[in-house]
Protein backbone atom coordinates (compact mmCIF):
# COMPACT_ATOMS: atom_id res chain seq x y z
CA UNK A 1 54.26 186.46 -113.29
CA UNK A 2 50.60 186.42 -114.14
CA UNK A 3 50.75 183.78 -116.48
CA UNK A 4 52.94 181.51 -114.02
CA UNK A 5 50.19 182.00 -111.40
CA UNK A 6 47.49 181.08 -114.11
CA UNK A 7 49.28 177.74 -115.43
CA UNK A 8 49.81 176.38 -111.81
CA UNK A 9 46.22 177.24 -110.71
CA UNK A 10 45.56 175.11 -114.48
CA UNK A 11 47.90 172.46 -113.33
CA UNK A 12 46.32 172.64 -109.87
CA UNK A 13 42.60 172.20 -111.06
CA UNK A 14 43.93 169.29 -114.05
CA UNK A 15 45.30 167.77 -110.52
CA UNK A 16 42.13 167.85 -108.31
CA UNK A 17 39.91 166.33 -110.79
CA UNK A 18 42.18 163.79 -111.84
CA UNK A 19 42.46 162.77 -107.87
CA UNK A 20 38.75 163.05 -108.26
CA UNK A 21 37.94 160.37 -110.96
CA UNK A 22 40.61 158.11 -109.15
CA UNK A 23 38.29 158.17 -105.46
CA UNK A 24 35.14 157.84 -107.59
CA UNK A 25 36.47 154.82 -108.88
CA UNK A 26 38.28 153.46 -106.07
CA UNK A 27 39.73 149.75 -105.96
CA UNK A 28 37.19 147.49 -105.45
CA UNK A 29 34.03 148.85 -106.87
CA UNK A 30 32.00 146.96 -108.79
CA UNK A 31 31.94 148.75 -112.05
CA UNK A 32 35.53 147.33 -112.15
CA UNK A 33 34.02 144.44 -113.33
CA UNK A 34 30.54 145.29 -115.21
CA UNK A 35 32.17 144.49 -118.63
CA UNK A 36 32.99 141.53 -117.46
CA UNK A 37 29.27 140.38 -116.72
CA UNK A 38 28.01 141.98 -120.63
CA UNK A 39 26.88 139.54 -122.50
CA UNK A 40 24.29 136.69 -123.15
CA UNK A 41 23.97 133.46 -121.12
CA UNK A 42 21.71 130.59 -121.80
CA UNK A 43 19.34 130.10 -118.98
CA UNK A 44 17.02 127.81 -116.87
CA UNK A 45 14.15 129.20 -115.04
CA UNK A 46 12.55 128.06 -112.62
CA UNK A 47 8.72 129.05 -113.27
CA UNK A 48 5.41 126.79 -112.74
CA UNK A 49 6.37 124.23 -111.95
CA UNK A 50 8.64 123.73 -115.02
CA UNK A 51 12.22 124.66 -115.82
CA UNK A 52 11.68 126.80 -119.03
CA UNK A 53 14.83 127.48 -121.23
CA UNK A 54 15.54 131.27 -121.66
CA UNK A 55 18.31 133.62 -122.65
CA UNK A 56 19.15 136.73 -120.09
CA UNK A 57 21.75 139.62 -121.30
CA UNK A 58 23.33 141.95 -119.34
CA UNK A 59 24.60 145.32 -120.93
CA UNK A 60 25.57 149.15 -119.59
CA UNK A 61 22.95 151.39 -120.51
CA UNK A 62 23.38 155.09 -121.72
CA UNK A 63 23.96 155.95 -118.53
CA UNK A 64 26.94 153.66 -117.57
CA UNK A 65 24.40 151.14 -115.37
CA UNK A 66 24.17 147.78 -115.25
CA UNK A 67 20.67 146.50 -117.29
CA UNK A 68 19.29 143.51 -119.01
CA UNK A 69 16.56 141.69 -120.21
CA UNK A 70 15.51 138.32 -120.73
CA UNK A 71 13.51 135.90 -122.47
CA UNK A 72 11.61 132.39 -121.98
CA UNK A 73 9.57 129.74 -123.75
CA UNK A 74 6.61 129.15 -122.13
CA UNK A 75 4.12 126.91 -124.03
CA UNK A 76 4.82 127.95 -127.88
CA UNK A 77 5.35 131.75 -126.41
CA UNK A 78 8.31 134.09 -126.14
CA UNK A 79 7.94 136.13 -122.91
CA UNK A 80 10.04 139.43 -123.02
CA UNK A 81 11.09 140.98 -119.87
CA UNK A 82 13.31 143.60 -118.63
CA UNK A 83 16.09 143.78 -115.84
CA UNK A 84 16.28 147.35 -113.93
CA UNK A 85 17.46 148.88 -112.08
CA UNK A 86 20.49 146.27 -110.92
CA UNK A 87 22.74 146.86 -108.54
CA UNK A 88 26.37 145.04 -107.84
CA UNK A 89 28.34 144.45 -105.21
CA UNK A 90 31.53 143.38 -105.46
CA UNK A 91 32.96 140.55 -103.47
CA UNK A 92 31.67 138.00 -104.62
CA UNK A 93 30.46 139.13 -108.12
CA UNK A 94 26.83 139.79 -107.01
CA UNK A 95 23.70 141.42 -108.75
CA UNK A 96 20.66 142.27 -107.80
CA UNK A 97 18.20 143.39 -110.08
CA UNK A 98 14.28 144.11 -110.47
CA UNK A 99 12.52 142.12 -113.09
CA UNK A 100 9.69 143.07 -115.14
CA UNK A 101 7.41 141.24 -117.63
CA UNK A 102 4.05 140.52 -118.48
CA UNK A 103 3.18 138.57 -114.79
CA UNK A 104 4.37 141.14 -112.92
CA UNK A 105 7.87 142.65 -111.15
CA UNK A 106 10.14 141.01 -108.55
CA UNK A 107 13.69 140.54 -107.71
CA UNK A 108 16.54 138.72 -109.11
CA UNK A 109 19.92 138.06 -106.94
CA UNK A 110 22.70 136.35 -109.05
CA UNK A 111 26.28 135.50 -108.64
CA UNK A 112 28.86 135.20 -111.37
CA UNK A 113 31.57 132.40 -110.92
CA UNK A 114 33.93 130.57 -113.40
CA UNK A 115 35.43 133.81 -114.82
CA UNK A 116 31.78 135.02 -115.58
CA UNK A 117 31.16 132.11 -117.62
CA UNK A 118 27.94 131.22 -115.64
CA UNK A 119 26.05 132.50 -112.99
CA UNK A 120 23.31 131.14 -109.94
CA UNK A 121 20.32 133.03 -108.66
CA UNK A 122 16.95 132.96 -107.96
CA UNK A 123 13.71 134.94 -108.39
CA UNK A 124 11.11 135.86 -106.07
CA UNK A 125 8.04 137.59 -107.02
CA UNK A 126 7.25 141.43 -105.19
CA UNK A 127 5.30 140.32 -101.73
CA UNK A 128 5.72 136.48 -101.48
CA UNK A 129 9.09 135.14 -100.47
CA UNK A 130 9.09 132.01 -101.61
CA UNK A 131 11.76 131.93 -104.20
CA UNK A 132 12.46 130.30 -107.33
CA UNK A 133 15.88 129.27 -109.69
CA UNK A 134 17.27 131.47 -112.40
CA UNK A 135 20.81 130.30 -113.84
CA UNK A 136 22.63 130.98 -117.05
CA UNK A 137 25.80 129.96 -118.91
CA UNK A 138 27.81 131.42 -122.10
């Protein structure tokens, strides 16, 4: 009898956390499609005046977020620059994320199309609104 009540109260718990991972990860959500978006794209940016070629990667970091970094030419120099914290929503395929580099931090709004073959966005700089072009392609 004992060990009847112990394997339903097993079968019980096996069945509340499975209904558990299901709600975290309801339909919808926009880790559904993060591994869609990993991955490298060439890009334009829109800085100075100038569209500079670049390369911007997004990947899941340790900790199952959304992350990336990027890279431009500007005048014989690489600038290096990081993307975090993003954050996704789903309909369209959206991301926003905070970028960092040697000029400073800001934000960056995307939006994948084409079967995340390419995505359009723009950059703004923290406390000025005008903003600026940021678009890659596989």
């Amino acid at each position: 009898m004992i060990i009847r009540i112990l394997q339903r109260t097993f079968i019980f718990s096996l069945l509340i956390v499975a209904i558990a991972v299901v709600a975290q990860a309801g339909p919808g959500e926009p880790l559904e499609w993060f591994h869609w978006a990993i991955g490298s794209y060439q890009s334009d940016i829109h800085s100075a005046g100038e569209l500079l070629k670049g390369n911007t990667t997004f990947e899941i970091n340790q900790q199952g977020d959304l992350a990336g970094n990027y890279t431009f030419e500007e005048k014989d120099t690489l600038v290096e620059g990081i993307l975090f914290p993003c954050t996704a929503k789903s309909t369209p395929p959206r991301v926003s994320c905070v970028w960092t580099d040697k000029y400073g931090t800001g934000r960056l709004d995307i939006q994948f199309e084409e079967g995340f073959k390419l995505f359009y966005g723009s950059w703004q700089t923290d406390g000025h609104p005008e903003k600026f072009d940021w678009n890659g392609r596989r």
